[in-house]
Protein backbone atom coordinates (compact mmCIF):
# COMPACT_ATOMS: atom_id res chain seq x y z
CA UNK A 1 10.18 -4.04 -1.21
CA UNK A 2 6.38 -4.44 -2.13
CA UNK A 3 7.16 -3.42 -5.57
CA UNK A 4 8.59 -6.61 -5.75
CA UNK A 5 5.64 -9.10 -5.55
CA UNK A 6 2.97 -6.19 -6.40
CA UNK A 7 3.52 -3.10 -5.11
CA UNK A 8 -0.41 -2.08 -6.27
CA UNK A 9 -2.22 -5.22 -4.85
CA UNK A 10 0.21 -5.08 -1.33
CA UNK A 11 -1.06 -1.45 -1.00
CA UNK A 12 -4.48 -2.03 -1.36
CA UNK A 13 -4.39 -4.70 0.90
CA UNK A 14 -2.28 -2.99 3.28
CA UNK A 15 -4.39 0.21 3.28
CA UNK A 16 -7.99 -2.15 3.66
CA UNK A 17 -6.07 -3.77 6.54
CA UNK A 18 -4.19 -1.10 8.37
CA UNK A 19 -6.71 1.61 7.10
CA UNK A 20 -5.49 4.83 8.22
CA UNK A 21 -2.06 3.44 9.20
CA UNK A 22 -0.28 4.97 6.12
CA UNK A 23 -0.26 7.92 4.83
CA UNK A 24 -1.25 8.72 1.82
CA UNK A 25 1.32 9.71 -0.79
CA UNK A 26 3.49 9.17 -4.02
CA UNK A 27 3.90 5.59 -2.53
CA UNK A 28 0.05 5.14 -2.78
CA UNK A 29 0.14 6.14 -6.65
């Protein structure tokens, strides 16, 4: 679980690195 070690700084890092790999949703927020 991100959420765990950062949830908000493992998203934006995931979504700069995978980019339009995930979807945007609630887990985004």
């Amino acid at each position: 679980m991100a959420a765990l070690w950062g949830s908000r700084r493992f998203r934006r890092s995931a979504m700069a690195s995978a980019g339009t790999r995930a979807p945007p949703g609630p887990s985004t927020k």
